[in-house]
Each structure stands twice: as C-alpha cells, then as structure tokens.
C-alpha atoms as a PDB file:
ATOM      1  CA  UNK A   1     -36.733  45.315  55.719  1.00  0.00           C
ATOM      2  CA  UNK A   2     -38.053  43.870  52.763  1.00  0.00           C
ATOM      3  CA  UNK A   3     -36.364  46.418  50.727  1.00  0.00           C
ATOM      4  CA  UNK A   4     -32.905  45.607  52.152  1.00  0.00           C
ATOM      5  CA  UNK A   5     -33.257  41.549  51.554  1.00  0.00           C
ATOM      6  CA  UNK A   6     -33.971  42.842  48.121  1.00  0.00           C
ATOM      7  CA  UNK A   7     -30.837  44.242  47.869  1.00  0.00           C
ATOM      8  CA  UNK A   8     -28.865  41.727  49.282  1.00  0.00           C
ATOM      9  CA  UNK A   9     -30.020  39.159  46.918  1.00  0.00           C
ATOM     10  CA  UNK A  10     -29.752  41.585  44.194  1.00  0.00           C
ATOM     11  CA  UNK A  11     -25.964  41.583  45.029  1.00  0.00           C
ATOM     12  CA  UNK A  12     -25.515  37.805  45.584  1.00  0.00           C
ATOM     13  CA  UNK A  13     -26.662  37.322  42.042  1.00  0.00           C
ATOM     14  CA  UNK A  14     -24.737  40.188  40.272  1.00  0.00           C
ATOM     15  CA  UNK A  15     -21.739  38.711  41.964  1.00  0.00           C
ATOM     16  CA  UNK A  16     -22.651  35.691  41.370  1.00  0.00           C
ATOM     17  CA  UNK A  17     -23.046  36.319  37.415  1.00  0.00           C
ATOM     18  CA  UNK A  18     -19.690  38.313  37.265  1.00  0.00           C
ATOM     19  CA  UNK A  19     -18.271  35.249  39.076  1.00  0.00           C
ATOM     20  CA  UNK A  20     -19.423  32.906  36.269  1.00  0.00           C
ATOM     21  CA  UNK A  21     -18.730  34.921  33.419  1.00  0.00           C
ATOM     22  CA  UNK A  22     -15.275  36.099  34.731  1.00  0.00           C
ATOM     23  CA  UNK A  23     -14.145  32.872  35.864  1.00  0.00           C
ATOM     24  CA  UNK A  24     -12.494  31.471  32.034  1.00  0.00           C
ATOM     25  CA  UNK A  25     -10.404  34.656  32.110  1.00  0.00           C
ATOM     26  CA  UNK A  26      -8.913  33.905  35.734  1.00  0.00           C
ATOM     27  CA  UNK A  27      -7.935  30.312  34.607  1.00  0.00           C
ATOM     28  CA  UNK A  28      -3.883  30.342  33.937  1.00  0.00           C
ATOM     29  CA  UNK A  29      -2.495  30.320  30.444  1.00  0.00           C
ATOM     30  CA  UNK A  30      -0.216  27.831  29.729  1.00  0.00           C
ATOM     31  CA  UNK A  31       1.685  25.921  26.917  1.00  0.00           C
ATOM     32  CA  UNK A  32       1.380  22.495  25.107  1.00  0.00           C
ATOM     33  CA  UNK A  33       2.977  20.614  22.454  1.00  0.00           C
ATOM     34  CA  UNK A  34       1.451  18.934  19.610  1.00  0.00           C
ATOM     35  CA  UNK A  35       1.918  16.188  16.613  1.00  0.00           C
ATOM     36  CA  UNK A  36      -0.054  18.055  14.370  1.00  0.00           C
ATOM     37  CA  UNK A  37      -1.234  16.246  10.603  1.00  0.00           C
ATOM     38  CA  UNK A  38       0.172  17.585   7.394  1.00  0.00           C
ATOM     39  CA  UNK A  39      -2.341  17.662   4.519  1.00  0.00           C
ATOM     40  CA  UNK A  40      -1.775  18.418   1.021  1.00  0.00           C
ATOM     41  CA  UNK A  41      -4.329  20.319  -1.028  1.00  0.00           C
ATOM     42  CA  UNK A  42      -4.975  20.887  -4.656  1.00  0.00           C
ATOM     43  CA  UNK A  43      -1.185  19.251  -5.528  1.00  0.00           C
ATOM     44  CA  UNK A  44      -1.296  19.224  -9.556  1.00  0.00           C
ATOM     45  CA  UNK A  45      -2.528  15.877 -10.914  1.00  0.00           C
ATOM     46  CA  UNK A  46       0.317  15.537 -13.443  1.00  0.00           C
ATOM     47  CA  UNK A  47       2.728  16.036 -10.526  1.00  0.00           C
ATOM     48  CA  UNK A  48       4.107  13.998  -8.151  1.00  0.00           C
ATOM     49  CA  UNK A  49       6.350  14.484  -4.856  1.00  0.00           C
ATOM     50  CA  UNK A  50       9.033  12.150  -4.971  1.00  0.00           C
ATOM     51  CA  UNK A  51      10.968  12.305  -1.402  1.00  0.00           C
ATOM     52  CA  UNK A  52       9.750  11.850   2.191  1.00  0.00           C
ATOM     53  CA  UNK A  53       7.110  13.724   3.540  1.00  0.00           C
ATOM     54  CA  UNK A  54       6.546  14.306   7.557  1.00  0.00           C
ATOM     55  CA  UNK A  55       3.457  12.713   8.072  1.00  0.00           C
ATOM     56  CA  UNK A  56       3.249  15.255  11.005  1.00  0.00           C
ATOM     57  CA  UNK A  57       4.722  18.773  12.245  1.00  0.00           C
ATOM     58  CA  UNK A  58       5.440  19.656  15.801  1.00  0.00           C
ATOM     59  CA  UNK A  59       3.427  22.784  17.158  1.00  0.00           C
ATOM     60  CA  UNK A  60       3.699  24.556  20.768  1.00  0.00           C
ATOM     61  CA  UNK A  61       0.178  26.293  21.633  1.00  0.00           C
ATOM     62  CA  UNK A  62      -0.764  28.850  23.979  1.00  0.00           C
ATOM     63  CA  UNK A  63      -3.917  29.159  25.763  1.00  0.00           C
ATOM     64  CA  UNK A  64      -6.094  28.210  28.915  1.00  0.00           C
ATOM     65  CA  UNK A  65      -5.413  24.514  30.483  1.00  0.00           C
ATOM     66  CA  UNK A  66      -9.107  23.877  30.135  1.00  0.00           C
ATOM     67  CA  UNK A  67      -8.911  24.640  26.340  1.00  0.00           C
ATOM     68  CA  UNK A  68      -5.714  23.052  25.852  1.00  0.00           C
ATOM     69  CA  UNK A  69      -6.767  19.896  27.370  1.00  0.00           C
ATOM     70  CA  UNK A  70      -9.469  19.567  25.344  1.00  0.00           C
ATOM     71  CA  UNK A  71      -7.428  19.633  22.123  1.00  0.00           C
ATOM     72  CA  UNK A  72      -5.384  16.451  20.598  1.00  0.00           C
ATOM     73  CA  UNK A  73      -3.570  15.582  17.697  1.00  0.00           C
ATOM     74  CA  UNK A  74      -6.648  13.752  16.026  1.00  0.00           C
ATOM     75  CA  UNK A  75      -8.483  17.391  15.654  1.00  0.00           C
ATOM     76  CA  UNK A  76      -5.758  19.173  14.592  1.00  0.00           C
ATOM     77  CA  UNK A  77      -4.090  19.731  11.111  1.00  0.00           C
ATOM     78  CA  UNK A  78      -1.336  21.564   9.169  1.00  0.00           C
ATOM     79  CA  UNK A  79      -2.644  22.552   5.439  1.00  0.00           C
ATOM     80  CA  UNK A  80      -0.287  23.023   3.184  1.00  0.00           C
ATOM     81  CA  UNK A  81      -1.369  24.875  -0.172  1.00  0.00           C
ATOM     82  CA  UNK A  82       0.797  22.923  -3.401  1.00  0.00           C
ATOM     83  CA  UNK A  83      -0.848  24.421  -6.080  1.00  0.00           C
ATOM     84  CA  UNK A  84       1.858  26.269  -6.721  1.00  0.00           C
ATOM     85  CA  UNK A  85       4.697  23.933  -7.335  1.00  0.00           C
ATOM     86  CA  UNK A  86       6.247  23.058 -10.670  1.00  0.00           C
ATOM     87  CA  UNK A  87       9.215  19.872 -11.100  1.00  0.00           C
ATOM     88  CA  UNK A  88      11.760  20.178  -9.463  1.00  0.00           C
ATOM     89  CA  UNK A  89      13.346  21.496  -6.147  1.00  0.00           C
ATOM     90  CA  UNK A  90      10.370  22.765  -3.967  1.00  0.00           C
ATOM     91  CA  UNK A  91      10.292  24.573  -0.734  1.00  0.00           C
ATOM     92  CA  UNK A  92       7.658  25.386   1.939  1.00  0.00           C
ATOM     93  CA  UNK A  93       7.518  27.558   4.528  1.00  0.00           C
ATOM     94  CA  UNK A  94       5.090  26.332   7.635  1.00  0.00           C
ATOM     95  CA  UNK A  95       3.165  29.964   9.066  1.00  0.00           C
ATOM     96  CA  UNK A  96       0.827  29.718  11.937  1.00  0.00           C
ATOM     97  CA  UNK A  97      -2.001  30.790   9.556  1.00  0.00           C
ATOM     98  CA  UNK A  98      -1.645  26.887   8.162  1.00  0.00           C
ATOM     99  CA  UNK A  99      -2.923  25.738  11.551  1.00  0.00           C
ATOM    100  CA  UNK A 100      -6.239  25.030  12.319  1.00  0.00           C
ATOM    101  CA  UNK A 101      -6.350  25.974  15.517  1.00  0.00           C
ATOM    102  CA  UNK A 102      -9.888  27.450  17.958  1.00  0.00           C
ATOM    103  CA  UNK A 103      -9.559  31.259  18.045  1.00  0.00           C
ATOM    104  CA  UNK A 104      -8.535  31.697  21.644  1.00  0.00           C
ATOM    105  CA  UNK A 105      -5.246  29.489  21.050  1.00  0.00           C
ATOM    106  CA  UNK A 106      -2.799  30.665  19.913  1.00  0.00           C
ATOM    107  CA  UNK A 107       0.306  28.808  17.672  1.00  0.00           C
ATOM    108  CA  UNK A 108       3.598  29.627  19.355  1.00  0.00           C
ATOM    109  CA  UNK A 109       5.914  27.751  17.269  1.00  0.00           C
ATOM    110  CA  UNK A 110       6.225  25.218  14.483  1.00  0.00           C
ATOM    111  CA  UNK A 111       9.033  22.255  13.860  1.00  0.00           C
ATOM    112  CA  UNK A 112       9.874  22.228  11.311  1.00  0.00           C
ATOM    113  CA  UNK A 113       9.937  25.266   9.969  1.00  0.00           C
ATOM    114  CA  UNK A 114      10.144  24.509   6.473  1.00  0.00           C
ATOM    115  CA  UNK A 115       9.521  21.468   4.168  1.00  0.00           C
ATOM    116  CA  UNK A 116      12.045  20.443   0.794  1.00  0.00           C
ATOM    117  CA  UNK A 117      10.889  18.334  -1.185  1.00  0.00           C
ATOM    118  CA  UNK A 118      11.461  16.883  -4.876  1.00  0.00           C
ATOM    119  CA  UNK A 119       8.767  16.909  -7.562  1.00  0.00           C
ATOM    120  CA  UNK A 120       8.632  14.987 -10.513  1.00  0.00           C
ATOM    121  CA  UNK A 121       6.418  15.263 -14.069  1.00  0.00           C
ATOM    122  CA  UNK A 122       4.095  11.737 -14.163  1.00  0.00           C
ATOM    123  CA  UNK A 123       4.502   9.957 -17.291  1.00  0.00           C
ATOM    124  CA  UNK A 124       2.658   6.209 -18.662  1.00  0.00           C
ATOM    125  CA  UNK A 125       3.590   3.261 -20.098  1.00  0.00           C
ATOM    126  CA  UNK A 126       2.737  -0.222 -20.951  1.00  0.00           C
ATOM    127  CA  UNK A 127       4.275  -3.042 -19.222  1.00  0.00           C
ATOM    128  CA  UNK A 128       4.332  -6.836 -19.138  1.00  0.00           C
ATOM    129  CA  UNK A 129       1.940  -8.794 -15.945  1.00  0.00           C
ATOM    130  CA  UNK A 130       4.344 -11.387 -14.453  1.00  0.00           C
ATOM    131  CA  UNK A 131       2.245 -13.928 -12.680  1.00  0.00           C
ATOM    132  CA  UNK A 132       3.355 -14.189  -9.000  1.00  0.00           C
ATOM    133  CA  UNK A 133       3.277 -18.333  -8.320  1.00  0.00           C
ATOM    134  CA  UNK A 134       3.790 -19.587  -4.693  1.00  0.00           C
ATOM    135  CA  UNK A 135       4.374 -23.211  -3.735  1.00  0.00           C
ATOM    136  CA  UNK A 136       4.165 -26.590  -5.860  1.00  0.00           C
ATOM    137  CA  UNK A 137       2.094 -28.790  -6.508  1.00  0.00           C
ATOM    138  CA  UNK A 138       2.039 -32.470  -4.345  1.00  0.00           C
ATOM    139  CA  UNK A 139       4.883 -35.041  -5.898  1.00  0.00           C
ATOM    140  CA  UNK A 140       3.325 -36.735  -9.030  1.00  0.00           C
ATOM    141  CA  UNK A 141       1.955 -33.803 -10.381  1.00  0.00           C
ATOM    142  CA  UNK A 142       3.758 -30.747 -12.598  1.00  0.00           C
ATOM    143  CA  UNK A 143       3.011 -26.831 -13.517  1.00  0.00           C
ATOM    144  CA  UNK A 144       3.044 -25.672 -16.877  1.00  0.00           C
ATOM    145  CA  UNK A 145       3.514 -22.270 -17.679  1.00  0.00           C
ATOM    146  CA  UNK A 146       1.000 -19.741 -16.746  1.00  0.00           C
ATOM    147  CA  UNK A 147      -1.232 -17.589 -19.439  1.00  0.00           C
ATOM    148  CA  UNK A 148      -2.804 -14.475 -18.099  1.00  0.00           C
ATOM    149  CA  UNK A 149      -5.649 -12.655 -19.507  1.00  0.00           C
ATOM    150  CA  UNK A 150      -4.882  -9.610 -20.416  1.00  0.00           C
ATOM    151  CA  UNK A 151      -1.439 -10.404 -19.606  1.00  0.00           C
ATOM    152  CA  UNK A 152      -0.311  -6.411 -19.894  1.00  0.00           C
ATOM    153  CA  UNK A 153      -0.411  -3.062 -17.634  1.00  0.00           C
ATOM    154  CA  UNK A 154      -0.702   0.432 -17.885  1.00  0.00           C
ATOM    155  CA  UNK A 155       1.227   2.198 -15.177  1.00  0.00           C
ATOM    156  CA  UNK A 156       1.408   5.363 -14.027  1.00  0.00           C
ATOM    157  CA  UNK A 157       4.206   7.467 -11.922  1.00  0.00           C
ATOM    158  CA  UNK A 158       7.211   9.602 -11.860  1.00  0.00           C
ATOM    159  CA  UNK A 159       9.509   9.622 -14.991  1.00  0.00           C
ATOM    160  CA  UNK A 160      12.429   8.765 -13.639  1.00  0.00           C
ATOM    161  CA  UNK A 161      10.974   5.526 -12.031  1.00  0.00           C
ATOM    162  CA  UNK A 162       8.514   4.915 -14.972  1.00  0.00           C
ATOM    163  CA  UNK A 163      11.917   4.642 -17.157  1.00  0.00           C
ATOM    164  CA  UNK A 164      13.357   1.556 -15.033  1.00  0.00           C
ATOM    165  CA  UNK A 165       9.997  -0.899 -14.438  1.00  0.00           C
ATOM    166  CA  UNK A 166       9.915  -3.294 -17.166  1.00  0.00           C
ATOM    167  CA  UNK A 167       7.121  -5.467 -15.092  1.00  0.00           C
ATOM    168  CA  UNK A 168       4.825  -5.498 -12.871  1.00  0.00           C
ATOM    169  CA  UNK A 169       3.281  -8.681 -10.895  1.00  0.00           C
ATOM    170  CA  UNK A 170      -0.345 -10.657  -9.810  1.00  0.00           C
ATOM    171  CA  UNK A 171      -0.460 -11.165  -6.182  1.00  0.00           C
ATOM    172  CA  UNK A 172       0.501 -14.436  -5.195  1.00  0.00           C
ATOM    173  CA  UNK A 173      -0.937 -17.587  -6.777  1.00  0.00           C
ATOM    174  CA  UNK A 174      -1.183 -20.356  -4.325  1.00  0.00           C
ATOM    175  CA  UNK A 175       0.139 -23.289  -6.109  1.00  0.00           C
ATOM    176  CA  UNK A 176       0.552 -25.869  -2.913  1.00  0.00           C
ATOM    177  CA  UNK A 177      -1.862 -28.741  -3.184  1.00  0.00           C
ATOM    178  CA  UNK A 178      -3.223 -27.934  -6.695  1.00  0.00           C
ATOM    179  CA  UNK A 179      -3.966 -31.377  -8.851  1.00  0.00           C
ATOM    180  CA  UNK A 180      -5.654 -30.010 -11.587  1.00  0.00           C
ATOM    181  CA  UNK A 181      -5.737 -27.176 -13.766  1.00  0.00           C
ATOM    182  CA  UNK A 182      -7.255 -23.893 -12.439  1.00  0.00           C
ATOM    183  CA  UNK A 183      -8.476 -20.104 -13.450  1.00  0.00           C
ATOM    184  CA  UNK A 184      -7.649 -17.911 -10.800  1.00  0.00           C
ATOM    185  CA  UNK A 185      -9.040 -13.781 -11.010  1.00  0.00           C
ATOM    186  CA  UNK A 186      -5.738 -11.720  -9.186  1.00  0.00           C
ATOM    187  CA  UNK A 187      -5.062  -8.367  -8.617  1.00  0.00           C
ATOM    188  CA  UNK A 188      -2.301  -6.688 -10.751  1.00  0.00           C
ATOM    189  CA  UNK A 189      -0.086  -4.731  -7.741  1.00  0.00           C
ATOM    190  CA  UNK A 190       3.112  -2.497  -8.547  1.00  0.00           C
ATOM    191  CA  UNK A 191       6.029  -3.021  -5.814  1.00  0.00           C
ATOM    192  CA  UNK A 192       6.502   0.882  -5.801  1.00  0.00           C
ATOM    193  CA  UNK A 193       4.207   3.096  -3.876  1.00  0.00           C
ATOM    194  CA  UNK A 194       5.054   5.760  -6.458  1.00  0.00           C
ATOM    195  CA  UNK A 195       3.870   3.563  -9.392  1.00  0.00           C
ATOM    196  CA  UNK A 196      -0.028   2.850  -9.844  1.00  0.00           C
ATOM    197  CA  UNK A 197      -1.798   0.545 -11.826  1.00  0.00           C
ATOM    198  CA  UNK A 198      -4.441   2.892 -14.552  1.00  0.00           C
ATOM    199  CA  UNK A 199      -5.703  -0.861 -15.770  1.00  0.00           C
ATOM    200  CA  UNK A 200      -6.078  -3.593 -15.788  1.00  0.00           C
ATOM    201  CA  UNK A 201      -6.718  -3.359 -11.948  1.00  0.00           C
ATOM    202  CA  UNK A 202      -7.280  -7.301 -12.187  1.00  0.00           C
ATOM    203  CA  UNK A 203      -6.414 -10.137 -14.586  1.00  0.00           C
ATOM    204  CA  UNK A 204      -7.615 -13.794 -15.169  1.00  0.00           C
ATOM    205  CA  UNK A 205      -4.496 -16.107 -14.429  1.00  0.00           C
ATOM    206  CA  UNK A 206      -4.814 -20.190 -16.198  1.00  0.00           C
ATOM    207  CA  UNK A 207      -2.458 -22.432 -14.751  1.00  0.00           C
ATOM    208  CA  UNK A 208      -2.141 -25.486 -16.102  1.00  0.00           C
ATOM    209  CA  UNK A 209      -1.068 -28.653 -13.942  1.00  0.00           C
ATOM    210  CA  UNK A 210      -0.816 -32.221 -14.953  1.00  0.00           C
ATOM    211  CA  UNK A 211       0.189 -35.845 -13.701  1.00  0.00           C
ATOM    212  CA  UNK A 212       3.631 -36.183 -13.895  1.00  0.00           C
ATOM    213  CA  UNK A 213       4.477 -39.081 -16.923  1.00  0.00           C
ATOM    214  CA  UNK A 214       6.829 -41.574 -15.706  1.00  0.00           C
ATOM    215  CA  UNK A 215      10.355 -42.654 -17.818  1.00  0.00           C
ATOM    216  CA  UNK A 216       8.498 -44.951 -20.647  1.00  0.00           C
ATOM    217  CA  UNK A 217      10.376 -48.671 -20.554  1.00  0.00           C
ATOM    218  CA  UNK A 218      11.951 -50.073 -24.099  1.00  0.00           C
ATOM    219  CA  UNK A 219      10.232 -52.030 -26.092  1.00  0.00           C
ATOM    220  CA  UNK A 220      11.592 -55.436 -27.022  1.00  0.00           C
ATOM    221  CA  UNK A 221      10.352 -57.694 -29.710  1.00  0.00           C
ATOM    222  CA  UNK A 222      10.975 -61.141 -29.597  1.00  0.00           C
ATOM    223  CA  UNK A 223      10.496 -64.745 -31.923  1.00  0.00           C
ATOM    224  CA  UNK A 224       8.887 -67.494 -30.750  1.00  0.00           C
ATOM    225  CA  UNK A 225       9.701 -69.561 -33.076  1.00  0.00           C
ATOM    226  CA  UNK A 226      11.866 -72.466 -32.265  1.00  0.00           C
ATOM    227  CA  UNK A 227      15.809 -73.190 -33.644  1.00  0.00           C
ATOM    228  CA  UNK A 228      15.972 -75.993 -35.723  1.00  0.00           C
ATOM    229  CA  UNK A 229      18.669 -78.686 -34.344  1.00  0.00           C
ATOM    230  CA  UNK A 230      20.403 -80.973 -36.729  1.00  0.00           C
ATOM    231  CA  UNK A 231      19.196 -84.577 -36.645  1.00  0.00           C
ATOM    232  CA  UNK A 232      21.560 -87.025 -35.369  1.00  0.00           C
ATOM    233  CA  UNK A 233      22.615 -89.727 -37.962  1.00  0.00           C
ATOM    234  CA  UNK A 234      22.567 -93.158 -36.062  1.00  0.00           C
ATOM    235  CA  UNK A 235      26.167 -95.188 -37.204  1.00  0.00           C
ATOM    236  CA  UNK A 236      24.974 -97.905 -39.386  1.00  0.00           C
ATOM    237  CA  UNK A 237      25.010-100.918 -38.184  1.00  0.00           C
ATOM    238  CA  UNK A 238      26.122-104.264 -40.101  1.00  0.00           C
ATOM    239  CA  UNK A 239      23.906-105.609 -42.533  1.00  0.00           C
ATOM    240  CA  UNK A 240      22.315-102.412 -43.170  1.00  0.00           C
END
C-alpha cells in the first residue's frame, strides 16, 4: 500500500515538472510591431551626415505573447555600422542582424528597408561674435555699442554650410530696465544644428548705457549798461 502511494506521488510530481517546464512552449506565438531606435556607431569624426535621419525604424517581431509583452521600444535598438562611409551619396541596408533583439524573438520585417543619406567633409573657420541685445533701456537713458571679449569664433561643420556663415551670435542680452553700464558672461550659440562652436564656448559682453543729454539751450550775452539819452536844452528865456 505504501508502495503504491509512492508511486502515485511519484507521478503527480513528474507530471507536475513536465507541466512546468513544458508550459512556455504551449503558449501561442504571435506578432508585434515596434518603433525601434537607430544608433550610429564609429561615424568618421571628419565626417558629417547632412540630410534627415529616422530617429526610429519600424520592426514586426515574432515570438511568445509573454515575451513580446515584455519588450518596448525603450529596450530596443537598430545599430547601424558607418565606419564605412566616405562624402558623398551613402546607402544602408537595415538586416535583422542590426537588431538587438532576446534570442527566442525573432525580427520578421524592417521599415524601412534602407537608409540614403548625404555626407559631407567638416571643414573650420573663424567668424565674427554678434552680440544678441533684447529690449531697451527705460526713457532717459541710451545704449552704446556693445564690445565683446573675445569678440571672435571658431566654428566647425559641413563645407558647404561652413562657406555661407559669416557670424555667429551671444544668446540674448536682456537690455529692458538697465540704467547703468554692465558686463554680462554669454554663451556663443550657432543657429545651425550642423555648425558647432570649437571656442570660445563663452564670451564677456560690456554694454555701455548712459543718461540721455537733453538739446543744450543758446547762449545769449547781453549789456547792462544803460543808452545814453540826449539832454533836453530848455528855450531860453528873456533876459538870459
């Protein structure tokens, strides 16, 4: 008797255990789509891509719901491999291998299927600081012109957009309610995201302001001194 509950139990558990292990390959297979990250590695340092790039790729995976579900776009990512590229017209094409993806998923398809693209040789140069002023000052009171020190930039970016900056600005100098004179420390900022600042990354603006001087009256001189009249002669009388 006791050998026969031994069995039994011996059974329950085996199926039990086969039950368990067996149950992740019963769970149904099924499909998802994704927003997957692109990220560019080991792109040349003396190059520079030009055009649009997809910030993200759509991919369709395969697997089981419970592994699926616990995937999301956040822990995903499309690396892309630029080491290759030289300027000009550039091409790649997306493969499932560039998707980091757990081993029992599997990447069913990718859109786009390729990314064009333009890349560009960076150049420098040396360009004029503008300073950026905002505002004026209260009535009664004027701006002079505005020194900066240094007061020029080296820039870096593409050659064809290098060739057409001839400036580059502070960031805005607040200029409402200022009486006096000032020293202000700005940033130095490029309006192109294609165009970075090498140095100076900041500059020391002096703006001066003054008391406006009011229209200055003529000056008039005058003499006190008094006009002589001519005496009157009295008639003479008789007998004088």
């Amino acid at each position: 008797m006791n050998n026969l509950a031994l069995r039994v139990l011996s059974v329950f558990l085996a199926f039990t255990v086969w039950f368990v292990v067996s149950s992740p390959r019963r769970e149904p297979v099924s499909e998802r789509a994704f927003a997957a990250p692109v990220s560019l590695v080991r792109m040349p340092r003396d190059l520079a891509i030009t055009t649009p790039m997809p910030d993200t790729v759509s991919v369709r995976l395969r697997g089981r719901v419970s592994d699926l579900r616990s995937l999301s776009s956040q822990n995903l990512e499309v690396t892309l491999d630029v080491s290759w590229i030289t300027p000009g017209e550039a091409v790649i094409t997306l493969s499932p291998q560039a998707m980091s993806v757990p081993p029992q998923i599997d990447v069913v398809s990718m859109e786009p299927t390729k990314l064009r693209f333009h890349v560009e040789a960076l150049r420098q140069k040396v360009v004029p600081i503008r300073p950026f002023l905002i505002g004026q000052p209260p009535p009664g009171y004027n701006a002079g012109d505005p020194t900066l020190t240094p007061d020029h930039a080296l820039i870096s970016g593409p050659a064809s957009q290098v060739r057409n900056v001839t400036e580059v600005a502070t960031e805005r100098i607040i200029m409402t309610g200022r009486t006096e004179t000032f020293l202000q420390n700005v940033a130095v900022v490029s309006d192109s995201s294609l165009i970075r600042i090498i140095e100076p990354l900041t500059t020391q603006a002096t703006v001066p302001v003054n008391p406006e001087i009011g229209p200055v009256a003529p000056v008039t001189t005058t003499t006190d001194t008094a006009e002589e009249k001519p005496s009157e002669k009295k008639p003479k009388g008789k007998g004088e």
